[in-house]
Protein backbone atom coordinates (compact mmCIF):
# COMPACT_ATOMS: atom_id res chain seq x y z
CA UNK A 1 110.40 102.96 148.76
CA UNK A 2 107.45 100.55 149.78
CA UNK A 3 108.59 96.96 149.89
CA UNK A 4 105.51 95.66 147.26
CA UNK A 5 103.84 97.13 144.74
CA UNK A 6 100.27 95.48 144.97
CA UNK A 7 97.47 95.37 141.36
CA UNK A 8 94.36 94.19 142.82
CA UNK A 9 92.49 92.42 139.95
CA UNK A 10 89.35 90.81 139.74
CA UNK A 11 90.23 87.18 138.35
CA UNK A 12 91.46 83.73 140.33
CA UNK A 13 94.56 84.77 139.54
CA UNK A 14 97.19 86.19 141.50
CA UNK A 15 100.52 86.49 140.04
CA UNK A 16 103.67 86.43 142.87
CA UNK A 17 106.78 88.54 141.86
CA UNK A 18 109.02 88.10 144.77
CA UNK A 19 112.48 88.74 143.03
CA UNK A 20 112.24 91.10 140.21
CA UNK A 21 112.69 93.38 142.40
CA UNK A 22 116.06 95.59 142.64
CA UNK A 23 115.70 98.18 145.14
CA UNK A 24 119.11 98.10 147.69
CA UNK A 25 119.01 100.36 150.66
CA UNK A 26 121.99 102.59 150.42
CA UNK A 27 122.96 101.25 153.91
CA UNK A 28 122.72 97.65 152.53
CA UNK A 29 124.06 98.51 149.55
CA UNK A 30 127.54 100.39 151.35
CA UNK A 31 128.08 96.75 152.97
CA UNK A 32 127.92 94.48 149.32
CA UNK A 33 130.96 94.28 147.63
CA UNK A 34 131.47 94.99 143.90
CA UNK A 35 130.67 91.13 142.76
CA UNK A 36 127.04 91.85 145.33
CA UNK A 37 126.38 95.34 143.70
CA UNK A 38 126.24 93.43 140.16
CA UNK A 39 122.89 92.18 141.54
CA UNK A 40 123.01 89.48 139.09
CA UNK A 41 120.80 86.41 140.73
CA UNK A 42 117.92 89.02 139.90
CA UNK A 43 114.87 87.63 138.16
CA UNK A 44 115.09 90.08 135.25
CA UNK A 45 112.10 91.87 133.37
CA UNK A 46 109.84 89.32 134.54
CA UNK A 47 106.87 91.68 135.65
CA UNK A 48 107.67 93.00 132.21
CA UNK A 49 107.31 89.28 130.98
CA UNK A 50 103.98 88.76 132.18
CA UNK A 51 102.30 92.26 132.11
CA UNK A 52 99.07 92.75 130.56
CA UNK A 53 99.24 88.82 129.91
CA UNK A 54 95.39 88.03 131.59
CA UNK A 55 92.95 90.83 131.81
CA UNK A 56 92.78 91.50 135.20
CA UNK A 57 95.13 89.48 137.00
CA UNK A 58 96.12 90.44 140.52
CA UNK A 59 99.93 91.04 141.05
CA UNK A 60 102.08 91.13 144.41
CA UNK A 61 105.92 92.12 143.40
CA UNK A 62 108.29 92.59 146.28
CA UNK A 63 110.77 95.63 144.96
CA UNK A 64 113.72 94.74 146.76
CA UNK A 65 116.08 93.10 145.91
CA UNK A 66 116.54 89.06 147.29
CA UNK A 67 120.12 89.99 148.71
CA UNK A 68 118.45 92.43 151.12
CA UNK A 69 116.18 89.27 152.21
CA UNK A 70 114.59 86.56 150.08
CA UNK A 71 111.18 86.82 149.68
CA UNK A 72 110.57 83.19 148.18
CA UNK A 73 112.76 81.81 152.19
CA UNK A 74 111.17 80.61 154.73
CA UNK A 75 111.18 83.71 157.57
CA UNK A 76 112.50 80.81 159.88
CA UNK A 77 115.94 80.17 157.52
CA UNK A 78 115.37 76.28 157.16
CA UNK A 79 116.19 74.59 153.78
CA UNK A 80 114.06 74.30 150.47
CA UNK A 81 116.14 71.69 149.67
CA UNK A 82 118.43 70.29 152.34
CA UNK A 83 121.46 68.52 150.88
CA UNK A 84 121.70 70.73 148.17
CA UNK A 85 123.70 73.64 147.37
CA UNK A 86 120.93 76.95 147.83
CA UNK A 87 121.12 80.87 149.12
CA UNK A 88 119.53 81.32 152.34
CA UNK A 89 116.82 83.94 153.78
CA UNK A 90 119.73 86.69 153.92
CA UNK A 91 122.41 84.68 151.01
CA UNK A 92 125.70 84.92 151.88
CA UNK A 93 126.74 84.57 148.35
CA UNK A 94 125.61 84.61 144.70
CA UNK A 95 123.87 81.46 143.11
CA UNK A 96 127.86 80.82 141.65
CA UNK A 97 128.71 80.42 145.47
CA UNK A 98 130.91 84.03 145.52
CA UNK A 99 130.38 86.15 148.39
CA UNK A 100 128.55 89.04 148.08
CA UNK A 101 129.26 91.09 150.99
CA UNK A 102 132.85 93.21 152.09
CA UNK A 103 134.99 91.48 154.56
CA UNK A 104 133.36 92.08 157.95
CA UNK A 105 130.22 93.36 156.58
CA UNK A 106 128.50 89.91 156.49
CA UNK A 107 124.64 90.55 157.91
CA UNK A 108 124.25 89.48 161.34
CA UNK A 109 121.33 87.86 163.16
CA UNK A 110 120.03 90.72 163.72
CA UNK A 111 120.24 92.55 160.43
CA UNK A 112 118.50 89.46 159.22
CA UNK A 113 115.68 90.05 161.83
CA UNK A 114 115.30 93.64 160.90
CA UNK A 115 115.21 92.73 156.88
CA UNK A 116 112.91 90.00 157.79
CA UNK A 117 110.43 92.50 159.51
CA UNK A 118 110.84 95.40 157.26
CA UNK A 119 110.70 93.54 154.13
CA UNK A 120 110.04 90.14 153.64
CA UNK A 121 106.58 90.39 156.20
CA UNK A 122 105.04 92.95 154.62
CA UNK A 123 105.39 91.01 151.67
CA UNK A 124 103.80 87.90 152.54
CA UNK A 125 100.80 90.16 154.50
CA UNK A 126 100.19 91.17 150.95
CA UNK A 127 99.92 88.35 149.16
CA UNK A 128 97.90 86.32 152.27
CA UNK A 129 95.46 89.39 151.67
CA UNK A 130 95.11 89.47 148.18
CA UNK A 131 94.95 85.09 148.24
CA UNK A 132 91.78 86.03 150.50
CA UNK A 133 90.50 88.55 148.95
CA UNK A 134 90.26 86.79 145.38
CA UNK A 135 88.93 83.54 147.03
CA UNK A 136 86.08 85.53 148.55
CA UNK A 137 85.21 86.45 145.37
CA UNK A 138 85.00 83.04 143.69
CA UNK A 139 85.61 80.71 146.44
CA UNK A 140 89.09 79.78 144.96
CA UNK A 141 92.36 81.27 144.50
CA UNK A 142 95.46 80.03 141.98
CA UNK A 143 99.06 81.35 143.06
CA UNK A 144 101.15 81.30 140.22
CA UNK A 145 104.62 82.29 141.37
CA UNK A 146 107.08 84.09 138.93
CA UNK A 147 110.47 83.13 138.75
CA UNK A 148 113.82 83.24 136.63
CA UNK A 149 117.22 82.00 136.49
CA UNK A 150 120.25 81.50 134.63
CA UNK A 151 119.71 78.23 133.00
CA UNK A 152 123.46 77.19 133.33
CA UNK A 153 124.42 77.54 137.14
CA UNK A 154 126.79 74.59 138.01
CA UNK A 155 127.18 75.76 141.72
CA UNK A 156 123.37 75.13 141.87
CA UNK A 157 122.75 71.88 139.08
CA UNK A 158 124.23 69.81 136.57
CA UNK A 159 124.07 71.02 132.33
CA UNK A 160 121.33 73.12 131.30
CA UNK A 161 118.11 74.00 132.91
CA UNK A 162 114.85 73.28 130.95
CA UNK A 163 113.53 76.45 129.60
CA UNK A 164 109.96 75.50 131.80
CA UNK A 165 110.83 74.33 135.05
CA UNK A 166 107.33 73.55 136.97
CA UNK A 167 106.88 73.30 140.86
CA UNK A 168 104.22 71.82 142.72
CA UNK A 169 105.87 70.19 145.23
CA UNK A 170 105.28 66.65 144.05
CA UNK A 171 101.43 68.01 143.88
CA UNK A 172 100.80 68.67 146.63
CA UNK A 173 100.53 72.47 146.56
CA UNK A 174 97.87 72.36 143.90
CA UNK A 175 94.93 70.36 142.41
CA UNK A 176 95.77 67.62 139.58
CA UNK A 177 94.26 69.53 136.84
CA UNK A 178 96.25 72.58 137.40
CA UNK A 179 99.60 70.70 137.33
CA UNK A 180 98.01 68.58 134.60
CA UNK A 181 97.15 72.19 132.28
CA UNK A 182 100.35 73.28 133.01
CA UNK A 183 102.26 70.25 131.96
CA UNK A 184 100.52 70.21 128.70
CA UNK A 185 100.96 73.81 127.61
CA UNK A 186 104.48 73.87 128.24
CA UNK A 187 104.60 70.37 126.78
CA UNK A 188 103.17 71.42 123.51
CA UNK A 189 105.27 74.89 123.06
CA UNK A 190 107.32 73.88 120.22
CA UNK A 191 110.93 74.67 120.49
CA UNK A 192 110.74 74.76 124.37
CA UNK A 193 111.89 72.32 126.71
CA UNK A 194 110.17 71.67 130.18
CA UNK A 195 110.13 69.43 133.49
CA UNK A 196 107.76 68.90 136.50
CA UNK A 197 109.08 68.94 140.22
CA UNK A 198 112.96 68.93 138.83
CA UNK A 199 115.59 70.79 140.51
CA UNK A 200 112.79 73.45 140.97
CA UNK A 201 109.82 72.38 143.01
CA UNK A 202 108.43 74.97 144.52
CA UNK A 203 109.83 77.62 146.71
CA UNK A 204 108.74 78.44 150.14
CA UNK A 205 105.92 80.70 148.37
CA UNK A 206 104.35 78.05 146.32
CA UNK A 207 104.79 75.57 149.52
CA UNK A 208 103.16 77.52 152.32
CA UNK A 209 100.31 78.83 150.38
CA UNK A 210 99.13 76.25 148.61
CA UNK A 211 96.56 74.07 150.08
CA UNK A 212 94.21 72.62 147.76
CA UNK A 213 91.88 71.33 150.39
CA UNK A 214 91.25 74.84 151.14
CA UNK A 215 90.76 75.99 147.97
CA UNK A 216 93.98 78.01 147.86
CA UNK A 217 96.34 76.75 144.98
CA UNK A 218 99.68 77.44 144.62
CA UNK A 219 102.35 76.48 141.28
CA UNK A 220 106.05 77.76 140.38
CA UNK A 221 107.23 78.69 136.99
CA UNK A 222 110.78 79.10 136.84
CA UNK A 223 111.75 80.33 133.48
CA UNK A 224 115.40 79.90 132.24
CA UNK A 225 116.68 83.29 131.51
CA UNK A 226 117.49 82.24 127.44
CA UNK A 227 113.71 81.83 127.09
CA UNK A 228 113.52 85.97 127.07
CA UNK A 229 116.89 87.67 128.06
CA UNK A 230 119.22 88.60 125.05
CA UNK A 231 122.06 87.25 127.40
CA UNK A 232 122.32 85.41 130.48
CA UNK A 233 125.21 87.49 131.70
CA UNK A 234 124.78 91.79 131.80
CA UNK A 235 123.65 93.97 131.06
CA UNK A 236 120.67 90.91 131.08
CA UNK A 237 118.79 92.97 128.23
CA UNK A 238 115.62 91.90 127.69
CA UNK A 239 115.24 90.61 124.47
CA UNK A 240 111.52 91.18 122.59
CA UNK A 241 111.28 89.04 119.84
CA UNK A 242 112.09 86.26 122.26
CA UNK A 243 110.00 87.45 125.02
CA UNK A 244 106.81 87.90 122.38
CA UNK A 245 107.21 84.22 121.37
CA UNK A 246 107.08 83.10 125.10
CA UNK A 247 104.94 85.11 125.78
CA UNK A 248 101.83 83.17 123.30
CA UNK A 249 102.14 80.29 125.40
CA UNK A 250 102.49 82.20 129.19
CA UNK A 251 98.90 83.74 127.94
CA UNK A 252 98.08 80.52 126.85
CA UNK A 253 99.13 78.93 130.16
CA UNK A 254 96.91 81.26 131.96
CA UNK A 255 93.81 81.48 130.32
CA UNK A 256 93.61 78.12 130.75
CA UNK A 257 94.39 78.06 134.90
CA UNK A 258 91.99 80.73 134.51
CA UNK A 259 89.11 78.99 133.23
CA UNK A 260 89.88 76.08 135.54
CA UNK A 261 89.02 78.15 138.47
CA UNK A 262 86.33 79.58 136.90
CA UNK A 263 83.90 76.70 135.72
CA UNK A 264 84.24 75.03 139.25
CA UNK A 265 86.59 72.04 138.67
CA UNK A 266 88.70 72.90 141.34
CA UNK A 267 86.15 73.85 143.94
CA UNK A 268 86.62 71.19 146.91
CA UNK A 269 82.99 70.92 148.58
CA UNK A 270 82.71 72.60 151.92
CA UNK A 271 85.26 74.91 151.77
CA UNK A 272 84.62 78.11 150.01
């Protein structure tokens, strides 16, 4: 199976899918143990979420799975937030802190190399490509990074996750105006709860390709998994009446990123 499934589209754009994927290699898979094979820190039916959301979107979704490697880790293993309890590049356990892996059959350094090659670079290659390509064709390029999670995880944070959970790295991975749209749309969905640069700021994704100076712009939306899931807990059905309501003000969301890039306000001189 390829690692990433690639939609080139025509608009500014690009959606990231780096963990809906579920795709084990049967030689991985042989080394999880049963609490690993439940795959259960996967970011469920998101592509499904978003599809067909903004006409002509590109999308870049990784189809393996983030215990094989995680495609939203830096390739170099450091911290997204040191201090804090978090999976690494290759996790060692689930986001409850469990192992994942048989006695003896934790990956080595270099299994982790080999994922790391065979997986998690060809990933980024395609999304650097498509960022490119869509900024060549109107001089800017918006990231907008998928994600889900349980939204009670006490290994990870404290009561409930917000149901929008926005990262931008204190800003700095994307122009004011973007942060600004997003803030308001998920501040105005009625019924929804939301929160900039909480526990959630941005992954390795959003920070390494987002440079605004560049014109390259780069925001997370981690959903909690209530927003759209009929459960939190398996068989993580997806559930549609929910997902249709969220989905109004996802659209909403990015039509209006969309437009942004397109009438030039986030355009810095110099640097298509």
């Amino acid at each position: 199976m390829t690692p990433v499934e690639i939609h080139k589209g025509t608009s500014p754009i690009i959606l990231g899918l780096p963990h809906t994927g579920t795709h084990v290699p049967q030689e991985i898979a042989d080394r999880l143990n049963a609490r690993g094979l439940e795959l259960a820190d996967t970011d469920w039916h998101i592509h499904l979420l978003y599809d067909g959301l903004l006409d002509d979107a590109t999308t870049v979704r990784a189809t393996f799975h983030r215990y094989v490697v995680d495609a939203n880790r830096d390739p170099a293993g450091a911290s997204l937030y040191p201090g804090q309890n978090t999976t690494g590049l290759v996790p060692e356990t689930d986001f409850d802190g469990v192992p994942i892996w048989k006695d003896g059959e934790a990956p080595t350094e270099a299994d982790v190399a080999a994922r790391r090659e065979a997986f998690h670079a060809p990933y980024h290659a395609a999304l650097a490509a498509e960022i490119e390509r869509v900024k060549a064709i109107h001089g800017v390029a918006i990231l907008y990074d998928c994600h889900s999670i349980r939204s009670h995880i006490p290994f990870l944070f404290e009561g409930t996750l917000p149901d929008f959970n926005i990262g931008t790295n204190g800003g700095a991975t994307c122009h004011p105006l973007i942060e600004q749209a997003t803030v308001e749309v998920c501040g105005a969905a009625d019924g929804y709860t939301s929160i900039l640069n909480g526990r959630f700021k941005g992954g390795w994704t959003t920070r390494h390709y987002g440079r605004p100076a560049d014109n390259v712009h780069a925001i997370q939306m981690e959903l909690a998994q209530s927003t759209h899931l009929a459960s939190e807990s398996a068989p993580f059905a997806y559930d549609e009446a929910k997902a249709s309501a969220l989905r109004v003000h996802l659209k909403t969301l990015l039509t209006r990123l969309e437009r942004l890039a397109l009438d030039g306000s986030l355009v810095s001189g110099g640097n298509t």
